[in-house]
Protein backbone atom coordinates (compact mmCIF):
# COMPACT_ATOMS: atom_id res chain seq x y z
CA UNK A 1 -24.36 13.10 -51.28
CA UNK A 2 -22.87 15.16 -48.65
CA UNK A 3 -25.39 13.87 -45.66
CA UNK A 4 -25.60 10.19 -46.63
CA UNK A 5 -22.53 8.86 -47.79
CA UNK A 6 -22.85 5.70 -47.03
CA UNK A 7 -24.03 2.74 -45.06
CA UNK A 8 -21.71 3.51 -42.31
CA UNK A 9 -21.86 7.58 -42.45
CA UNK A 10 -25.17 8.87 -41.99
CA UNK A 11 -25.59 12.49 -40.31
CA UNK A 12 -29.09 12.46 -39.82
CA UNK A 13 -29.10 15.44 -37.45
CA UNK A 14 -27.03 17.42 -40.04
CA UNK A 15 -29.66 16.38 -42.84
CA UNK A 16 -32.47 17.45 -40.66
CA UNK A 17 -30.98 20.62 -39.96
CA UNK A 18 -30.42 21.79 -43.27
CA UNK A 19 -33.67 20.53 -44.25
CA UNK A 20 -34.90 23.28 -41.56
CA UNK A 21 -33.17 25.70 -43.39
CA UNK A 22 -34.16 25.37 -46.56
CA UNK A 23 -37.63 24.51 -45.61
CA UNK A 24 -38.85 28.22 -46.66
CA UNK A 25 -38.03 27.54 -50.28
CA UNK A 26 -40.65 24.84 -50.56
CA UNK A 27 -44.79 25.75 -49.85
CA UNK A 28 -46.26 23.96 -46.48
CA UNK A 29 -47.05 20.74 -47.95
CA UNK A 30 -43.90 20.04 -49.25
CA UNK A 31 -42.29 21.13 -46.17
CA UNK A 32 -44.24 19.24 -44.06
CA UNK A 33 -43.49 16.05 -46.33
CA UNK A 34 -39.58 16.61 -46.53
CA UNK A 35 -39.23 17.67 -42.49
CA UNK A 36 -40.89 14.46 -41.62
CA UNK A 37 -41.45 11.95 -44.08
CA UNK A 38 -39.16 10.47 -46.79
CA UNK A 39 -40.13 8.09 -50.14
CA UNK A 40 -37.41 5.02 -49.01
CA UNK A 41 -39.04 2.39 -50.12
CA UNK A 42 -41.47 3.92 -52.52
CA UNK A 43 -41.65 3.27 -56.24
CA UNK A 44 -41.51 5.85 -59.09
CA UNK A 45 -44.81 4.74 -61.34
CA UNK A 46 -44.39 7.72 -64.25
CA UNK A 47 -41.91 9.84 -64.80
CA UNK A 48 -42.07 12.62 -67.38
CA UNK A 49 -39.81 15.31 -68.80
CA UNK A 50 -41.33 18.43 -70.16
CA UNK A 51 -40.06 20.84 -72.06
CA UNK A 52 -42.66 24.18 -71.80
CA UNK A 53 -40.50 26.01 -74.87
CA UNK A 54 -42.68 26.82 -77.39
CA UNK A 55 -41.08 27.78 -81.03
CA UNK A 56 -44.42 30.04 -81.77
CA UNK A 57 -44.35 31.92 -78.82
CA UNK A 58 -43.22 35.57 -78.42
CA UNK A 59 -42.21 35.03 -74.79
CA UNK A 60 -39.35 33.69 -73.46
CA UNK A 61 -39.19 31.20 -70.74
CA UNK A 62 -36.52 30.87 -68.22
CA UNK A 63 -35.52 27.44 -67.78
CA UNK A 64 -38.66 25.81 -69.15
CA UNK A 65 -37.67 22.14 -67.92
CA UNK A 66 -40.11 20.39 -65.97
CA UNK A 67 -39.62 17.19 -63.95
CA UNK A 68 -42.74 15.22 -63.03
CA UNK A 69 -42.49 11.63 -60.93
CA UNK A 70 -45.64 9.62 -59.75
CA UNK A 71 -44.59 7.99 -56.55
CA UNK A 72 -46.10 5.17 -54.85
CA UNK A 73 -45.30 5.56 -51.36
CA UNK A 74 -44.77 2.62 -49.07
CA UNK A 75 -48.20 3.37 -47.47
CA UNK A 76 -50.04 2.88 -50.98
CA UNK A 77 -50.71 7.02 -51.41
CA UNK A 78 -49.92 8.29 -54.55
CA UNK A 79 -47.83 11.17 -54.10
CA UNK A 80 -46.63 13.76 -57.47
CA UNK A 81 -43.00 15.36 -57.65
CA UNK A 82 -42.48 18.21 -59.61
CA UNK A 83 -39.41 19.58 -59.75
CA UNK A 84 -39.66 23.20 -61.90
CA UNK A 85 -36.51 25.06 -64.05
CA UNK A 86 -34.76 22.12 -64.08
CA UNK A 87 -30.80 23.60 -64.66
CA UNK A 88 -29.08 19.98 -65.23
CA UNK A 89 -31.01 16.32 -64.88
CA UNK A 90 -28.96 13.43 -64.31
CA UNK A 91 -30.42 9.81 -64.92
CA UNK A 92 -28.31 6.48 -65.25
CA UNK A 93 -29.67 3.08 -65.09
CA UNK A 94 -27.84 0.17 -65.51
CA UNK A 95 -30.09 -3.15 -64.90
CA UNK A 96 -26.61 -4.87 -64.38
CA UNK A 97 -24.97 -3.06 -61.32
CA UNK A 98 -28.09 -4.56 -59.53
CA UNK A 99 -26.82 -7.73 -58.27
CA UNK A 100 -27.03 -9.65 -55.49
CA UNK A 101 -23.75 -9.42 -52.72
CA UNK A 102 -20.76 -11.16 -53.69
CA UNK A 103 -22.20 -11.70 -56.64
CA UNK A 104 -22.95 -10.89 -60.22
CA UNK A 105 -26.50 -12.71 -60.51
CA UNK A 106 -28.77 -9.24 -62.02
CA UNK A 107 -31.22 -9.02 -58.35
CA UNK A 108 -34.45 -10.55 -59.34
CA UNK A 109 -33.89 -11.47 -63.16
CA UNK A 110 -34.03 -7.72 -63.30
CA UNK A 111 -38.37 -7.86 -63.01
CA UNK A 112 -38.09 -4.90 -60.05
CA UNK A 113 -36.89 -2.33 -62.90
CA UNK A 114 -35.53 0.43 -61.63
CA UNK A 115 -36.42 -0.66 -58.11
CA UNK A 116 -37.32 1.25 -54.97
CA UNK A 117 -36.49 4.34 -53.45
CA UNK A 118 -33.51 4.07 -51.38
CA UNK A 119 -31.99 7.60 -49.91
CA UNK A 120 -32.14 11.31 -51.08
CA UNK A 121 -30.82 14.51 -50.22
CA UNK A 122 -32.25 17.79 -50.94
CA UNK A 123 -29.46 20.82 -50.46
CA UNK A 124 -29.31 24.39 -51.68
CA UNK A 125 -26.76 25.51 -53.83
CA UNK A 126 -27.34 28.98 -53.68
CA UNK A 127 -29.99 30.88 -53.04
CA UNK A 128 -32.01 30.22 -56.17
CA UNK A 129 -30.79 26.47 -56.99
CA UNK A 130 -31.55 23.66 -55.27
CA UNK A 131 -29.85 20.40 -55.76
CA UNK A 132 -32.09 16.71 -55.09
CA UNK A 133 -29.86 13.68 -55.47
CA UNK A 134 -31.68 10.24 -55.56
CA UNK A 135 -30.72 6.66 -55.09
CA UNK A 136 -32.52 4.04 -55.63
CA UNK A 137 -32.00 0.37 -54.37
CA UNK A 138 -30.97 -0.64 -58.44
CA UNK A 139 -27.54 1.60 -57.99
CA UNK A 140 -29.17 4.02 -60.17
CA UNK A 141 -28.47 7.87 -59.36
CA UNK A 142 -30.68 10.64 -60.26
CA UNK A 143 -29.85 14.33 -60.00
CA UNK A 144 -32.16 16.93 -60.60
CA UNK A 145 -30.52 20.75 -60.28
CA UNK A 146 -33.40 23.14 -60.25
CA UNK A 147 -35.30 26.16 -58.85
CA UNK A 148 -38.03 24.64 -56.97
CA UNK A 149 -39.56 21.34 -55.81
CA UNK A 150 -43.23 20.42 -55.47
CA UNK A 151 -44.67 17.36 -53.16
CA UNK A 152 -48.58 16.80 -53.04
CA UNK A 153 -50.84 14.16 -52.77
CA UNK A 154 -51.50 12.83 -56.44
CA UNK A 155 -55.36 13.27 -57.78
CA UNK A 156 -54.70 11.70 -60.75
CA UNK A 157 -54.26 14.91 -63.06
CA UNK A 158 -50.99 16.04 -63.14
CA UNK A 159 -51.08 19.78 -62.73
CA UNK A 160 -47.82 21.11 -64.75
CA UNK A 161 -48.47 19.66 -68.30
């Protein structure tokens, strides 16, 4: 992460700023989430990886991965994620770097899971690629490299299967 890179080196006025100028890239509601709201502390509830290639289609599709999260925000609103021509998707969970301090007790016999949403950053990495890096409260890491990212209120259909 270049904005958060730790507990003692947080530029939030540098986040927020590049936030503003990338803010074009996403449509209104997802620009309104990302300028002023954030998921830390919310839960991922479903996460799916779809693949729209098709063996029996004519067409070809550009980058056909699809990343889709259902996130429980700490307010109880269901909110979906979908992040579109995913480029590279980077996932790792390990149940045992979640330990307490000083110690090497798992944090809660392990029943939180993955556990909550701690930080992300969303930067451009040119001017077709963005780049979200997540990390959640379990030491896991999640990368998603992709074209475009979605936030909207979740009506219980997902929209991009």
């Amino acid at each position: 992460m270049k904005f958060f890179k730790s507990e003692d080196h947080w530029d939030l006025a540098g986040y927020q700023q590049n936030l503003q100028s990338i803010s074009h890239r996403f449509d209104s509601d997802t620009a309104e989430f990302v300028l002023n709201h954030s998921f830390h502390d919310a839960s991922i509830k479903d996460m799916k990886l779809v693949n729209h290639f098709d063996n029996n289609s004519k067409e070809d599709m550009e980058d056909p991965t699809t990343i889709i999260m259902i996130i429980k925000h700490y307010d109880d609103l269901l909110y979906e994620v979908i992040w579109s021509q995913v480029r590279r998707f980077f996932f790792d969970f390990d149940i045992t770097r979640n330990v307490y301090a000083n110690s090497d007790s798992i944090a809660f016999d392990g029943m939180r899971g993955i556990d909550e949403w701690g930080y992300d950053e969303i930067t451009a990495i040119d001017d077709k690629l963005l780049s979200h890096e997540i990390d959640l409260f379990s030491q896991t890491k999640i990368i998603i490299i992709c074209t475009s990212i979605q936030i909207k209120l979740y009506t219980g259909k997902s929209s991009k299967l």
